[in-house]
N, C-alpha and C. Protein backbone atom coordinates (compact mmCIF):
# COMPACT_ATOMS: atom_id res chain seq x y z
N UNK A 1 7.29 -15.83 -25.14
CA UNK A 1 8.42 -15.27 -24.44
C UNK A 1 9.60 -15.19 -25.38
N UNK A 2 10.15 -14.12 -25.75
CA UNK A 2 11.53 -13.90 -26.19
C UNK A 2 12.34 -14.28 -25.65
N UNK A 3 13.09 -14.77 -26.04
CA UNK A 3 14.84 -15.61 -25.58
C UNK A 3 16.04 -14.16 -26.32
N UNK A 4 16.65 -13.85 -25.70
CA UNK A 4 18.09 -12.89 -26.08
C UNK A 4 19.50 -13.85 -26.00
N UNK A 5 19.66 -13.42 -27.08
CA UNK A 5 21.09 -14.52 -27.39
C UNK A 5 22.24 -14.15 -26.13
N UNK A 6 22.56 -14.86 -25.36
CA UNK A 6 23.87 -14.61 -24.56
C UNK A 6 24.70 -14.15 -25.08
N UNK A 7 25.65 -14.53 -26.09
CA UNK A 7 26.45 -14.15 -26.80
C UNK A 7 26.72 -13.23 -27.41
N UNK A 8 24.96 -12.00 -27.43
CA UNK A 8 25.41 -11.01 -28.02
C UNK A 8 26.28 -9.88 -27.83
N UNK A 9 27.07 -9.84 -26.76
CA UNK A 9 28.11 -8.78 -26.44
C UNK A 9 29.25 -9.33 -26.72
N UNK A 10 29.72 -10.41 -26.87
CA UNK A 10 31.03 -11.12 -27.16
C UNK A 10 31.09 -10.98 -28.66
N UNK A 11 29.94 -11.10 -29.51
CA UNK A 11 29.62 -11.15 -30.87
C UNK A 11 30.18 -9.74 -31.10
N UNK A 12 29.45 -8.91 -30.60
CA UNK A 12 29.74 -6.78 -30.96
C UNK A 12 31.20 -6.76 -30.50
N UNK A 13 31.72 -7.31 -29.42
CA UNK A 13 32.75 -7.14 -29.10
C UNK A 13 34.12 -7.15 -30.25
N UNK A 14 33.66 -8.69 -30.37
CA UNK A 14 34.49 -9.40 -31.96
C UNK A 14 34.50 -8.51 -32.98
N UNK A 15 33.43 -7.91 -33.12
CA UNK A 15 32.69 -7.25 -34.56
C UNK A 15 34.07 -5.60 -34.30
N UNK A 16 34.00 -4.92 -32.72
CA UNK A 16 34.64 -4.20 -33.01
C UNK A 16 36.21 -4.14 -32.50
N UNK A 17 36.72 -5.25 -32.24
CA UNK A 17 38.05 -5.59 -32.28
C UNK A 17 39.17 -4.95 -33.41
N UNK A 18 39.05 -5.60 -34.55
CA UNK A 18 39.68 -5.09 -35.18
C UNK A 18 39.89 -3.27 -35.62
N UNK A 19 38.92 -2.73 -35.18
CA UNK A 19 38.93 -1.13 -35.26
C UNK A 19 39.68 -1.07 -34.09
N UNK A 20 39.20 -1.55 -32.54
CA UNK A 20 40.04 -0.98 -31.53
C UNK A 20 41.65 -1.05 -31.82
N UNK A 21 42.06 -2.01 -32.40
CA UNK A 21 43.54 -2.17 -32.66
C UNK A 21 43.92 -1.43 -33.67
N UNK A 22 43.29 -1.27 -34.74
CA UNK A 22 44.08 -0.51 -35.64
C UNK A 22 43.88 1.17 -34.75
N UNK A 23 42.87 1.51 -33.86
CA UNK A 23 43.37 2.67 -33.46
C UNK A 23 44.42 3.01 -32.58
N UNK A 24 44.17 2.04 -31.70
CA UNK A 24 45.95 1.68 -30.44
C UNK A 24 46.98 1.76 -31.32
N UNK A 25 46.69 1.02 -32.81
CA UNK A 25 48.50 1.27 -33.51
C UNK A 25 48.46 2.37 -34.08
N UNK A 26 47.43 3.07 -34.78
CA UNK A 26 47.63 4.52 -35.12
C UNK A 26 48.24 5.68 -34.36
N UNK A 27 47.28 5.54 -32.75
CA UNK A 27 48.19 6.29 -31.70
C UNK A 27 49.17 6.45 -31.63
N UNK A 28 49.55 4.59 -31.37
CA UNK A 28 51.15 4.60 -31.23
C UNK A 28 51.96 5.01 -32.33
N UNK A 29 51.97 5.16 -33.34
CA UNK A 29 52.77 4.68 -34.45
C UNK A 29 52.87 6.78 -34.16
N UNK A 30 52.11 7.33 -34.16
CA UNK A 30 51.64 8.86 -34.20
C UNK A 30 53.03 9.04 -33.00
N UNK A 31 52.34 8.61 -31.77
CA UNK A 31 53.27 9.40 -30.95
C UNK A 31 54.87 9.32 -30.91
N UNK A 32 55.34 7.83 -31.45
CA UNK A 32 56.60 7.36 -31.69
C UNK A 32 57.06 8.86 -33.18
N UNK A 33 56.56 8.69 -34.08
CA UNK A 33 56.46 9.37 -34.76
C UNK A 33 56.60 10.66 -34.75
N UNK A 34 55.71 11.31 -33.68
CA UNK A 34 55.97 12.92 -33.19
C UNK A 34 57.44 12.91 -32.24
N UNK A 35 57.38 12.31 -31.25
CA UNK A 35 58.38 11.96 -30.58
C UNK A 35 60.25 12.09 -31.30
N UNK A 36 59.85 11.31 -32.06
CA UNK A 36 61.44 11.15 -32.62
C UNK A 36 61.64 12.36 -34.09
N UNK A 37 60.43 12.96 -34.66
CA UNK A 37 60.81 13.99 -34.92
C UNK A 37 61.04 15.22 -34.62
N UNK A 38 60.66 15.75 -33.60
CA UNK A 38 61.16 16.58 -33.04
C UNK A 38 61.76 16.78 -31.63
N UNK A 39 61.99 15.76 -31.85
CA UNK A 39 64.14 15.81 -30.98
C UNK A 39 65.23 16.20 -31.72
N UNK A 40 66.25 16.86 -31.01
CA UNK A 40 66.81 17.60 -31.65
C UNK A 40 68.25 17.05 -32.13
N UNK A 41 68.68 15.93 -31.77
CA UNK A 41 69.98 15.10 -32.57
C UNK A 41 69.60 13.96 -33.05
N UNK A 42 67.95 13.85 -33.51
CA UNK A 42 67.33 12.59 -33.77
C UNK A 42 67.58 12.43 -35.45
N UNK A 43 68.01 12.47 -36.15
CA UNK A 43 67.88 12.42 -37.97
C UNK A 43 67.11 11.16 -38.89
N UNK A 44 66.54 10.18 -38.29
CA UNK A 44 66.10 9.15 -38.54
C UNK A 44 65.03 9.30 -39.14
N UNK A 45 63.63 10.01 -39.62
CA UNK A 45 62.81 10.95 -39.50
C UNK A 45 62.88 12.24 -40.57
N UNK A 46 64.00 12.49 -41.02
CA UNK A 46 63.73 13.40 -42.02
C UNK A 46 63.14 13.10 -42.96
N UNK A 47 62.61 14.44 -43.79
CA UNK A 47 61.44 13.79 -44.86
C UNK A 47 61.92 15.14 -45.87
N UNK A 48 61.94 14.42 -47.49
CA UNK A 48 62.68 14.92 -48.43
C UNK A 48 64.24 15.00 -48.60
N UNK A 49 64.67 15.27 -49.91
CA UNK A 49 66.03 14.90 -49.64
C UNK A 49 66.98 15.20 -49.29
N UNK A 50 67.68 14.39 -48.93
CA UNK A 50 68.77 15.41 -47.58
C UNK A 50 70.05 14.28 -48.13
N UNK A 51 71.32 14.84 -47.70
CA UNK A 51 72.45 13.52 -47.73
C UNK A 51 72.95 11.93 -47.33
N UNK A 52 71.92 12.35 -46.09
CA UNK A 52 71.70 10.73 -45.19
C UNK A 52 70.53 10.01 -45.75
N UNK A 53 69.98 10.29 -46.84
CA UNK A 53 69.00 9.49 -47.58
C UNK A 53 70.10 8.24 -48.64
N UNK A 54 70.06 7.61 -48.44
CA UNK A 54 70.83 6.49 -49.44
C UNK A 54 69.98 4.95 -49.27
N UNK A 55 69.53 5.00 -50.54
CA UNK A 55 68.92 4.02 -51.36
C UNK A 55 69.74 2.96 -52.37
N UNK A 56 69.77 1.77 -52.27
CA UNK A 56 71.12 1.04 -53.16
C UNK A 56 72.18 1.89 -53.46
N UNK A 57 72.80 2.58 -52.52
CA UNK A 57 74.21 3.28 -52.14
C UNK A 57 73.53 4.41 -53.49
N UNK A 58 72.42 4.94 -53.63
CA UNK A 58 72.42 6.22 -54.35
C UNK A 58 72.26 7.40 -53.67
N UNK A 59 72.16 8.56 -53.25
CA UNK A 59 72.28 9.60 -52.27
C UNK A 59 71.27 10.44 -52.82
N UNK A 60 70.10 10.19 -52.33
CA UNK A 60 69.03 10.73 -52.48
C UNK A 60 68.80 12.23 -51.59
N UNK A 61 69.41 13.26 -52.91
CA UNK A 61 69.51 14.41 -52.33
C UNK A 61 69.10 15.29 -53.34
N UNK A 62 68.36 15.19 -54.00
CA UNK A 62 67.59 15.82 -55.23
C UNK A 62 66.50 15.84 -55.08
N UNK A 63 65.34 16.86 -55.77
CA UNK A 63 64.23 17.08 -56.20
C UNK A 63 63.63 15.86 -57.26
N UNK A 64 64.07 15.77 -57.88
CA UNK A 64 63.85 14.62 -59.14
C UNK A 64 64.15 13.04 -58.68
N UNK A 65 65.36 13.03 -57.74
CA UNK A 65 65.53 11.35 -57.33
C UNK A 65 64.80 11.21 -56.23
N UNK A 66 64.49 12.32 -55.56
CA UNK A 66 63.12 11.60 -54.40
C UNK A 66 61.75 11.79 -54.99
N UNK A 67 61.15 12.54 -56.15
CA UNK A 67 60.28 12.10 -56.62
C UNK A 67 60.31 10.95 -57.52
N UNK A 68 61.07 10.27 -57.56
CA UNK A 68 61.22 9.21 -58.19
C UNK A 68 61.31 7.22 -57.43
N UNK A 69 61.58 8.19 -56.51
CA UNK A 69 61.15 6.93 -54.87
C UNK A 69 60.33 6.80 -54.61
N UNK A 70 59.23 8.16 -54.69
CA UNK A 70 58.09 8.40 -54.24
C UNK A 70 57.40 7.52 -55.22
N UNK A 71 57.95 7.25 -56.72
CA UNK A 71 56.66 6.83 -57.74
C UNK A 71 56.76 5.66 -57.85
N UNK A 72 58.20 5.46 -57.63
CA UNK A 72 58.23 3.64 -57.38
C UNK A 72 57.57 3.03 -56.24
N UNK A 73 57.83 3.95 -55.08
CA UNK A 73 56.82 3.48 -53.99
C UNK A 73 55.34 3.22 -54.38
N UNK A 74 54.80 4.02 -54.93
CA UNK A 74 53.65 4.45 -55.51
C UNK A 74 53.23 3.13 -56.11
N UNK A 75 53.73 3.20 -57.15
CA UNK A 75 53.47 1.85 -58.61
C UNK A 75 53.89 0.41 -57.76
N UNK A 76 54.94 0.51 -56.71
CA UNK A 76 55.13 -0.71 -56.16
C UNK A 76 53.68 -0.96 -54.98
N UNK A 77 52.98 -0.05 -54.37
CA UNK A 77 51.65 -0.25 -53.28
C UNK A 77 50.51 -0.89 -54.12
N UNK A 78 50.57 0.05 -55.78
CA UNK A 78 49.51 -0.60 -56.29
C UNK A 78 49.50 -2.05 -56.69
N UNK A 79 50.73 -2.14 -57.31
CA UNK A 79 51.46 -3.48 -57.76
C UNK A 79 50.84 -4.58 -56.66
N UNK A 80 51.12 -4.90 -55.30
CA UNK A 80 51.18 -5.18 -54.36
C UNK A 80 49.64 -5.43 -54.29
N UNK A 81 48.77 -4.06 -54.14
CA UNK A 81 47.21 -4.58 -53.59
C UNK A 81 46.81 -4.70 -54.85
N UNK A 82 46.34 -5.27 -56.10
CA UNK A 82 46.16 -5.46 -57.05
C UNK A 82 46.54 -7.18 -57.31
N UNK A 83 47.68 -7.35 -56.78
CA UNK A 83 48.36 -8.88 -56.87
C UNK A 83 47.32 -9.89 -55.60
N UNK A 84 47.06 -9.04 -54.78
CA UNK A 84 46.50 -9.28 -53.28
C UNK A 84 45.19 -9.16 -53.77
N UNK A 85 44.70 -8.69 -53.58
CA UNK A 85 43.23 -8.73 -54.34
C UNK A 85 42.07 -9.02 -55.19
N UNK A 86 43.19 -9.03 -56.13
CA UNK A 86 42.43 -9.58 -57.81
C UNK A 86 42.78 -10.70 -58.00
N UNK A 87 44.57 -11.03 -58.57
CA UNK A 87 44.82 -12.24 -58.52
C UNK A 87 45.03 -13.52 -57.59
N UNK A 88 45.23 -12.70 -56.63
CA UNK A 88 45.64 -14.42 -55.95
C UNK A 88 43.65 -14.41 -55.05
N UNK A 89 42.91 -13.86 -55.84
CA UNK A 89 41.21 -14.18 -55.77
C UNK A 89 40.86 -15.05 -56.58
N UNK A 90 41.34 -14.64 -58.19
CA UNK A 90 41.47 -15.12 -59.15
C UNK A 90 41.88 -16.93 -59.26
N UNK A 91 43.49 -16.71 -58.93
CA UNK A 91 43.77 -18.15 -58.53
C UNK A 91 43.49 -19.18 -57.60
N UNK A 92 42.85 -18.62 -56.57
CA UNK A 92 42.00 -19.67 -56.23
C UNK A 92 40.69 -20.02 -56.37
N UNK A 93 40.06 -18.87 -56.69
CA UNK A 93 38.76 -19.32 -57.27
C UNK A 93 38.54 -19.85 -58.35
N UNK A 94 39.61 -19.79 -59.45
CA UNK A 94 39.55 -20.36 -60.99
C UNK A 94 40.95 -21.41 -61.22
N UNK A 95 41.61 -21.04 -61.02
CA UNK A 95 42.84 -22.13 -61.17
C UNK A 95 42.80 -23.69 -60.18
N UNK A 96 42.61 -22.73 -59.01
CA UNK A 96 42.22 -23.97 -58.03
C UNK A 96 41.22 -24.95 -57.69
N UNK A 97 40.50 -24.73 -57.99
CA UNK A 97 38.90 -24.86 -58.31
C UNK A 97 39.21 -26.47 -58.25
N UNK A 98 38.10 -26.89 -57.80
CA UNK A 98 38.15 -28.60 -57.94
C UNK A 98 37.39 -28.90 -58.59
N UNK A 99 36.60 -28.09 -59.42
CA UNK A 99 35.50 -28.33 -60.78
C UNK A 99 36.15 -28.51 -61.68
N UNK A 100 35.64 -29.76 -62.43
CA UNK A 100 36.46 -29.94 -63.83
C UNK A 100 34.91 -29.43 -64.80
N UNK A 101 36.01 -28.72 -66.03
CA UNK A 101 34.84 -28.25 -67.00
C UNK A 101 34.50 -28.99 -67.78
């Protein structure tokens, strides 16, 4: 006689949790998103540079200084998952280590 694990729907459940949420915040994040850009005294939401762009009091209203936000953004995401990923893997698997060599 086969036995079926009880648990197996709580298990799949768990398994697809984390997808259900990241799609509820995608939605949301979408409709907030559509929402407040196209209202019509909303400015919060513009994209490229305009005069109400100000970055450390610089006035990001150029072709060249918002591609230049864009690359720091850029080099700062990789910066970021690279530090997250590799090294602090790194440091605890080798620095921390409770093996002496």
């Amino acid at each position: 006689m086969k036995y079926s694990n009880p648990y197996k729907h709580i298990k799949d459940y768990l398994y697809m949790l984390p997808i259900i949420i990241s799609r509820i915040l995608i939605a949301w994040s979408s409709i907030i998103m559509i929402s407040f850009t196209f209202h019509p005294n909303y400015s919060f939401l513009k994209f490229g540079p305009n005069d109400h762009l100000i970055i450390f009091d610089i006035h990001i209203n150029t072709m060249p200084k918002y591609y230049g936000i864009i690359c720091i953004s850029i080099v700062n995401s990789i910066l970021r998952t690279l530090n997250t990923n590799i090294l602090n893997s790194w440091i605890v698997n080798n620095v921390q280590t409770i093996h002496i060599i």
